[in-house]
Protein backbone atom coordinates (compact mmCIF):
# COMPACT_ATOMS: atom_id res chain seq x y z
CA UNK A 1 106.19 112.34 72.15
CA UNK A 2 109.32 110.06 72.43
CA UNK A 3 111.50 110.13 69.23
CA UNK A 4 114.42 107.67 68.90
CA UNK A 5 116.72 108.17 65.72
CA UNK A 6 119.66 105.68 65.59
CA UNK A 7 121.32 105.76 68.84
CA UNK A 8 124.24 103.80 69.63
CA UNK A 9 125.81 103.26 72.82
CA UNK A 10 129.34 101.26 73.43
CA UNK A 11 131.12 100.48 77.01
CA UNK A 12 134.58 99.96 75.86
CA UNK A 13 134.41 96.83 73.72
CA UNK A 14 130.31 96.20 74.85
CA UNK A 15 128.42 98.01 71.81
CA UNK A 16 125.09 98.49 74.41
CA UNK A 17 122.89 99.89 71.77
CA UNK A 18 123.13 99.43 67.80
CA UNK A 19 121.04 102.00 65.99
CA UNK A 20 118.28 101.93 67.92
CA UNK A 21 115.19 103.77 66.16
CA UNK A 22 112.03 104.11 68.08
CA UNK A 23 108.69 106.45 68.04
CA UNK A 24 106.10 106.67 71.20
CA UNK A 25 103.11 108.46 70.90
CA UNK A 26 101.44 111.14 73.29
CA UNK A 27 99.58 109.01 76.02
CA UNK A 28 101.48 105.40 74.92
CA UNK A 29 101.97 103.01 77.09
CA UNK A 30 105.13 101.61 75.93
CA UNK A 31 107.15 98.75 77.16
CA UNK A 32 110.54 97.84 76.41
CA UNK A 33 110.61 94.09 76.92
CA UNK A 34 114.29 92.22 77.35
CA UNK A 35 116.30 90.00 79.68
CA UNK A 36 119.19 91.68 81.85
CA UNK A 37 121.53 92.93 79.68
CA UNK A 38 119.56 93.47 76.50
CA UNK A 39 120.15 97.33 76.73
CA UNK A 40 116.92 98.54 78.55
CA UNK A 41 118.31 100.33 80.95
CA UNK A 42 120.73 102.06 79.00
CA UNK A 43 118.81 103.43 76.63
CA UNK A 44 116.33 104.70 79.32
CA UNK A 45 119.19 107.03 80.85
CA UNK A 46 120.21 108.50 77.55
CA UNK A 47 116.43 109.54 77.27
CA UNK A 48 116.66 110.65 80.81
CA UNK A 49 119.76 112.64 80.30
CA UNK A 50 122.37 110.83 82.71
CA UNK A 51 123.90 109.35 79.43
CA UNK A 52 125.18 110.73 76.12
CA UNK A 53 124.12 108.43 73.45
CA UNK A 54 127.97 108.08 70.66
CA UNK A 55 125.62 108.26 67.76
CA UNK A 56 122.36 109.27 66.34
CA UNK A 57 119.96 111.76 68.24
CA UNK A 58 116.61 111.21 70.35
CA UNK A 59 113.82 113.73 71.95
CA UNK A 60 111.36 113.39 74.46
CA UNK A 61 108.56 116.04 73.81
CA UNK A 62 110.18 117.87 70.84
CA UNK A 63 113.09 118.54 73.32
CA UNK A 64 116.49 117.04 72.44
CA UNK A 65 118.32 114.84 74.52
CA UNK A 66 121.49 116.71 74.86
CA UNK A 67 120.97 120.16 73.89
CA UNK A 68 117.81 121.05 75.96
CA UNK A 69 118.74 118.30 78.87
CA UNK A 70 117.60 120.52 81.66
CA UNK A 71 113.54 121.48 80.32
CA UNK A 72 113.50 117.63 79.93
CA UNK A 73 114.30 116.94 83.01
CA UNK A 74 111.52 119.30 84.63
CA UNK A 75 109.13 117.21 82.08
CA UNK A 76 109.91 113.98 82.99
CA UNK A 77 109.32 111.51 86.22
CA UNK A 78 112.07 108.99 86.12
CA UNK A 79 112.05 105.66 88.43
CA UNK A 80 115.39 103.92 87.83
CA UNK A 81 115.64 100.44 88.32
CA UNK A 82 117.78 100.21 91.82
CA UNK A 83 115.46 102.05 94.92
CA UNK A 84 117.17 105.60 94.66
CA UNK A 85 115.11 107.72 97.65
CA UNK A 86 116.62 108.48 100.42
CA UNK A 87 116.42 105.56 103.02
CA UNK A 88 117.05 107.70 106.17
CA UNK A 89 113.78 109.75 105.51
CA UNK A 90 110.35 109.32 106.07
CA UNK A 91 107.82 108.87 103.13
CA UNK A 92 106.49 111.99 103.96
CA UNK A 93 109.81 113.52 104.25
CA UNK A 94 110.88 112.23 100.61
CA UNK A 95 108.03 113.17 98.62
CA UNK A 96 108.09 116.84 99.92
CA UNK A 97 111.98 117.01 98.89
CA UNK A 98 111.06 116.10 95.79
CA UNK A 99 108.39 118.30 94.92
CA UNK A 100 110.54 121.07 96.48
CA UNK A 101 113.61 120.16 93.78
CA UNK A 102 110.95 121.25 91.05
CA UNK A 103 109.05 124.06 92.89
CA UNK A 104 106.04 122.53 93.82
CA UNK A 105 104.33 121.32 97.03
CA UNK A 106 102.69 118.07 97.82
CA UNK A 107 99.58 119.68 98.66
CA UNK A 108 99.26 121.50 95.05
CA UNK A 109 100.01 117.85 93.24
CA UNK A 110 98.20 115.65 95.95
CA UNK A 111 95.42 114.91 93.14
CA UNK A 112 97.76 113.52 90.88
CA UNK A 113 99.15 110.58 93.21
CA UNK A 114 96.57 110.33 96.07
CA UNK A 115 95.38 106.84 94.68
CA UNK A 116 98.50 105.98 94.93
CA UNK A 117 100.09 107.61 97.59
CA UNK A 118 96.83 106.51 100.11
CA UNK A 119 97.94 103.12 100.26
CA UNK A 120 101.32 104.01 101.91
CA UNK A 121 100.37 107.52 103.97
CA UNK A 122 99.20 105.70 106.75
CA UNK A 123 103.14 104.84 107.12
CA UNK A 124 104.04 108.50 106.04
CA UNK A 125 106.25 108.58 109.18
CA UNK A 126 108.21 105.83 108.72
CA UNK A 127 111.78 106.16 107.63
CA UNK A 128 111.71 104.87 103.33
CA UNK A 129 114.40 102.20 103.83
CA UNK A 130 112.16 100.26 106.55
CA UNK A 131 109.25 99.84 103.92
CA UNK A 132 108.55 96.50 102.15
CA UNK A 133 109.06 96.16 98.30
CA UNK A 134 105.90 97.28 97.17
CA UNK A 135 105.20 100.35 99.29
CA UNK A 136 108.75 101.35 98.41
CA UNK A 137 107.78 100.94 94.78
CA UNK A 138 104.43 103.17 95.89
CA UNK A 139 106.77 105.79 97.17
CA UNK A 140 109.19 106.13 94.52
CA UNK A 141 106.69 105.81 91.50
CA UNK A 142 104.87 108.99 93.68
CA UNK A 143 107.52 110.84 93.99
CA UNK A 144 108.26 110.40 90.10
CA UNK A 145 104.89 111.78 90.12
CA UNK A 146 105.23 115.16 92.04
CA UNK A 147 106.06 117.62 89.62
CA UNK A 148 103.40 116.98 87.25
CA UNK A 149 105.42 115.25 84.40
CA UNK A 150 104.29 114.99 80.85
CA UNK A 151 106.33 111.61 80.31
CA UNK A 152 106.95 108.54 82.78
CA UNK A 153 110.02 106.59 82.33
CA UNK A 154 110.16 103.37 84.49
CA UNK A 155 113.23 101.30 84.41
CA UNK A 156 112.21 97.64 85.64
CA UNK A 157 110.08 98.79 88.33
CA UNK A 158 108.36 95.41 89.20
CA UNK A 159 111.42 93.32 89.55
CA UNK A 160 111.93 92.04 93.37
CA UNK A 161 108.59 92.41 94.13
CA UNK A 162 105.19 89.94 94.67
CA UNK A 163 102.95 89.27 92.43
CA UNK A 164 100.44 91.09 93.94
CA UNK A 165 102.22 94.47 94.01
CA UNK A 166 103.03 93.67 90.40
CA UNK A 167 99.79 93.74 89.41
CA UNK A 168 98.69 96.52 91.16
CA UNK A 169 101.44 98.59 90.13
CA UNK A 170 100.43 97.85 86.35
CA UNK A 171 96.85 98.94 87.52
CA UNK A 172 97.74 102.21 88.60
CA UNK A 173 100.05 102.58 85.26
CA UNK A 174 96.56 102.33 83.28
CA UNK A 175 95.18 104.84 85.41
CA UNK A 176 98.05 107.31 84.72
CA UNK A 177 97.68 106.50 81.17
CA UNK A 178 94.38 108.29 81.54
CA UNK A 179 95.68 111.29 82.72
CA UNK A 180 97.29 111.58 78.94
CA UNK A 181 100.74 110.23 80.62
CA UNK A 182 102.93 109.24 78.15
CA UNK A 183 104.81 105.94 79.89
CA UNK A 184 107.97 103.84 78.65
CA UNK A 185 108.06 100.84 81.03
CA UNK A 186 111.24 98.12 80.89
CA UNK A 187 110.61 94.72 82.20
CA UNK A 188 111.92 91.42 81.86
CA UNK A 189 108.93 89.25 82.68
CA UNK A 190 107.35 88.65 79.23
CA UNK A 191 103.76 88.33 80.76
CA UNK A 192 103.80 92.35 81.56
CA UNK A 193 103.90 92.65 77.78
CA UNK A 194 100.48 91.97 77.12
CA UNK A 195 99.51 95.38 79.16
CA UNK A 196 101.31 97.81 77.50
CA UNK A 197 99.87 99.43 74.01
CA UNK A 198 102.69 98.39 71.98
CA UNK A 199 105.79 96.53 73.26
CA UNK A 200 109.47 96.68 71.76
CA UNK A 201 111.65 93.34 72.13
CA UNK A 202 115.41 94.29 72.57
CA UNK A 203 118.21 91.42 73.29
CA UNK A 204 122.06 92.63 72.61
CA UNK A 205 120.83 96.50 72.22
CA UNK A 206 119.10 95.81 69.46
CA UNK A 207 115.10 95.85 68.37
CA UNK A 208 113.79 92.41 67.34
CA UNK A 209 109.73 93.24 66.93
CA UNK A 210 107.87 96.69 67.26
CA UNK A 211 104.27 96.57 67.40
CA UNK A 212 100.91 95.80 69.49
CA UNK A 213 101.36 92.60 71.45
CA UNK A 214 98.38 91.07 69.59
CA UNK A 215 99.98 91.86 66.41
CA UNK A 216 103.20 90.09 67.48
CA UNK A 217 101.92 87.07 68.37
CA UNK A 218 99.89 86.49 66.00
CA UNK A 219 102.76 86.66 63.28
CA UNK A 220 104.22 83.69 65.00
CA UNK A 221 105.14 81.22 62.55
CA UNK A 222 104.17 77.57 63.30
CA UNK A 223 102.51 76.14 65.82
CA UNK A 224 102.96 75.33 69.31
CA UNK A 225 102.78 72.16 71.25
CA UNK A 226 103.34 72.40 75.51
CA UNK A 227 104.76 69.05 76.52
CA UNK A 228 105.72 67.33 79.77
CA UNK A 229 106.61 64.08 81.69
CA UNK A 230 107.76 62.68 85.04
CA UNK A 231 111.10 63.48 83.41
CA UNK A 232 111.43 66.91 82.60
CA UNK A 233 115.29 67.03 82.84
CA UNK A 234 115.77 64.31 80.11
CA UNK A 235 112.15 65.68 78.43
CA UNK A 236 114.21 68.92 76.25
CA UNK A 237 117.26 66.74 75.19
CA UNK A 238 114.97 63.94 73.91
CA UNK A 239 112.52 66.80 72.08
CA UNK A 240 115.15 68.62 70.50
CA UNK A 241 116.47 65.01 68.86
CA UNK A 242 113.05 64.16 67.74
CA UNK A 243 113.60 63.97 63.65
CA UNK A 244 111.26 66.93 63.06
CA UNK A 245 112.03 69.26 66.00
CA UNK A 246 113.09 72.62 65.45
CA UNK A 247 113.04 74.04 68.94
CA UNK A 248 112.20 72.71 72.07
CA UNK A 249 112.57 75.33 75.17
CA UNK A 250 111.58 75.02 78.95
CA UNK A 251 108.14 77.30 79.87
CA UNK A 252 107.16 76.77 83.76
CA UNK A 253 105.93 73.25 84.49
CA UNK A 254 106.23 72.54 80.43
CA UNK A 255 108.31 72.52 77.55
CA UNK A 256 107.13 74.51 74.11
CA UNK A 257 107.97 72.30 71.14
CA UNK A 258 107.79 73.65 67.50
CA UNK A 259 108.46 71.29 64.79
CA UNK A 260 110.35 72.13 61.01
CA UNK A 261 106.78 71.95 59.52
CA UNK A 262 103.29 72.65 60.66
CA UNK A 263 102.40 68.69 60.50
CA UNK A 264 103.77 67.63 63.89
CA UNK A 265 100.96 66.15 66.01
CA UNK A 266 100.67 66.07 69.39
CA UNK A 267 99.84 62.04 68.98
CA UNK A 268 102.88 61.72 67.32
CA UNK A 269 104.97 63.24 70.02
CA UNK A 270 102.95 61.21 72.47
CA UNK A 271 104.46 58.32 70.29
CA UNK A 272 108.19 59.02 70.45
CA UNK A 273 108.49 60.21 73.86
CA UNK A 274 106.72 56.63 75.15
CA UNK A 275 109.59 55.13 73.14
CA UNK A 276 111.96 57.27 75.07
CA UNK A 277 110.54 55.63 78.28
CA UNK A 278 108.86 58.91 79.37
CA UNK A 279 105.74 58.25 81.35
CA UNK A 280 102.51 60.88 81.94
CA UNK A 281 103.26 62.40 78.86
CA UNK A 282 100.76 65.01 78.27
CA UNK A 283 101.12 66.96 74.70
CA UNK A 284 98.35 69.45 73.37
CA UNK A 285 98.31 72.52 70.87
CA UNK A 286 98.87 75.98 72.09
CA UNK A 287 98.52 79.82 71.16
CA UNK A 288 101.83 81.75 71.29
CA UNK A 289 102.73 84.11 73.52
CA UNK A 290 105.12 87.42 73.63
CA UNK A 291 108.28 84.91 75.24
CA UNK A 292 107.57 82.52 72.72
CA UNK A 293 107.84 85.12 69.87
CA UNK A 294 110.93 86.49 71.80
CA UNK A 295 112.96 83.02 71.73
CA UNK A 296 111.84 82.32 68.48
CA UNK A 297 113.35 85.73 67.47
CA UNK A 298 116.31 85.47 69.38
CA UNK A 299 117.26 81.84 67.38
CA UNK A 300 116.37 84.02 64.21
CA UNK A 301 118.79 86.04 65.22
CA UNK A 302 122.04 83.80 66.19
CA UNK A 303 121.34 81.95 62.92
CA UNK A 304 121.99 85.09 61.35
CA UNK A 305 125.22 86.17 63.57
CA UNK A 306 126.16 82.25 62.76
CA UNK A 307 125.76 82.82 58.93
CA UNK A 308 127.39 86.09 58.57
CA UNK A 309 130.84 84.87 60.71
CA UNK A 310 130.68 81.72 58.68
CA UNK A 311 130.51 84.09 55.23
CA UNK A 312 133.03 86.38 56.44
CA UNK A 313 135.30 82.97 57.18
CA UNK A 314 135.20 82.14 53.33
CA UNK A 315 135.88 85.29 52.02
């Protein structure tokens, strides 16, 4: 349904994109996981149209990107990342301007988003920019909805918001996806990863890992110990000098440690960091998760940006 080939995107001297190459099947949910900056949202407006891509070619339901931009656009619900209604009018007001841009009504669609669009019509009234977070999030993801579209493309659409709309926002995604919705999601919270049917890790416009989350973490190499102590600000410097550490990075309330070989116990961590004058140490084995697969691959990758300047250097 969604075919990348090689795209490439530069801003002056920023390359945004470097031969990006993606496929999304019919009824996917996709996500396109990264930190700010990685490239999501760039890539999402060349698929949407707003951006021509400098190389390599993409299409969004056998339609291509550039030469058949307008039939794309009547097949595709877009909800960029920045709240783009208009603020001055009402809920009701917006979603019937938007179903009128693509010849429809809100009557003939209502099926499509009335679990959706429930929770918010009893504020139907009410001007768009007086809503909170999540019932603008509601409005805009319904009237991305209106027209009927074949493919859902969702630019960071649970950033700002609680936790509690963030959930229920991935909750209605799944019921879309039943509809035979074909959705490409961008977030940057790692933990939304685990929802989507496969997941592609971008950092510095370029792919790192492709595949079910599952799959990914389960090719993580090594293993994982959590670690913490009364003195987490000194904990990371003091892990990352331990003899056998390889990587030591902060995770909430804890620190993930992986060591240079799979024969780093806990106990012996317990060990050092008591001779470090840490107190309450607490150590234990852990299973990896999508962000610990993502910094893992993103020190993969410097090493290899390292090694290449450093061979250039010599020749």
């Amino acid at each position: 349904m969604i075919k990348i080939n090689n795209i490439s995107k530069s801003y002056k001297a920023t390359q945004a994109l470097k031969e990006i190459s993606l496929e999304i099947q019919k009824g996917e949910l996709h996500g396109l996981i990264g930190p700010d900056g990685a490239g999501k949202t760039t890539l999402m407006r060349i698929l949407m149209t707003l951006l021509l891509p400098d190389s390599g070619n993409a299409q969004m339901g056998g339609l291509d990107v550039v030469k058949e931009y307008r039939k794309i656009r009547r097949k595709t619900g877009y909800m960029p990342g920045r709240f783009s209604l208009y603020q001055d009018l009402s809920v009701e007001e917006n979603l019937r301007f938007f179903a009128s841009v693509f010849g429809t009504t809100l009557e003939e669609n209502y099926d499509l988003i009335r679990e959706i669009y429930h929770q918010i019509e009893p504020f139907k009234k009410r001007r768009a920019g007086d809503l909170s977070g999540g019932m603008k999030q509601k409005l805009a993801l319904s009237c991305a909805l209106i027209h009927r579209p074949q493919i859902l493309i969702l630019d960071e659409p649970t950033t700002g918001v609680d936790a509690v709309s963030r959930q229920e926002f991935w909750e209605m995604l799944k019921k879309l996806q039943e509809k035979e919705i074909t959705i490409l999601v961008s977030t940057p919270y790692m933990d939304e990863a685990n929802l989507c049917d496969r997941v592609a890790l971008i950092q510095n416009g370029q792919l790192l890992e492709v595949d079910s989350p599952s799959n990914i973490t389960s090719r993580f190499p090594g293993k994982i110990i959590k670690v913490r102590s009364d003195n987490m600000h000194r904990l990371i410097a003091d892990l990352r000098r331990f003899k056998k550490a390889e990587s030591a990075f902060a995770f909430g309330q804890y620190v993930h440690f992986t060591g240079t070989d799979n024969k780093v116990e806990p106990s012996e961590l317990e060990i050092y960091l008591a001779g470090c004058n840490h107190e309450n140490i607490e150590a234990e084995y852990i299973e990896p998760d999508i962000e610990d697969v993502f910094m893992k691959l993103m020190s993969t990758d410097k090493e290899k940006v390292v090694g290449e300047g450093e061979r250039q250097e010599k020749e």
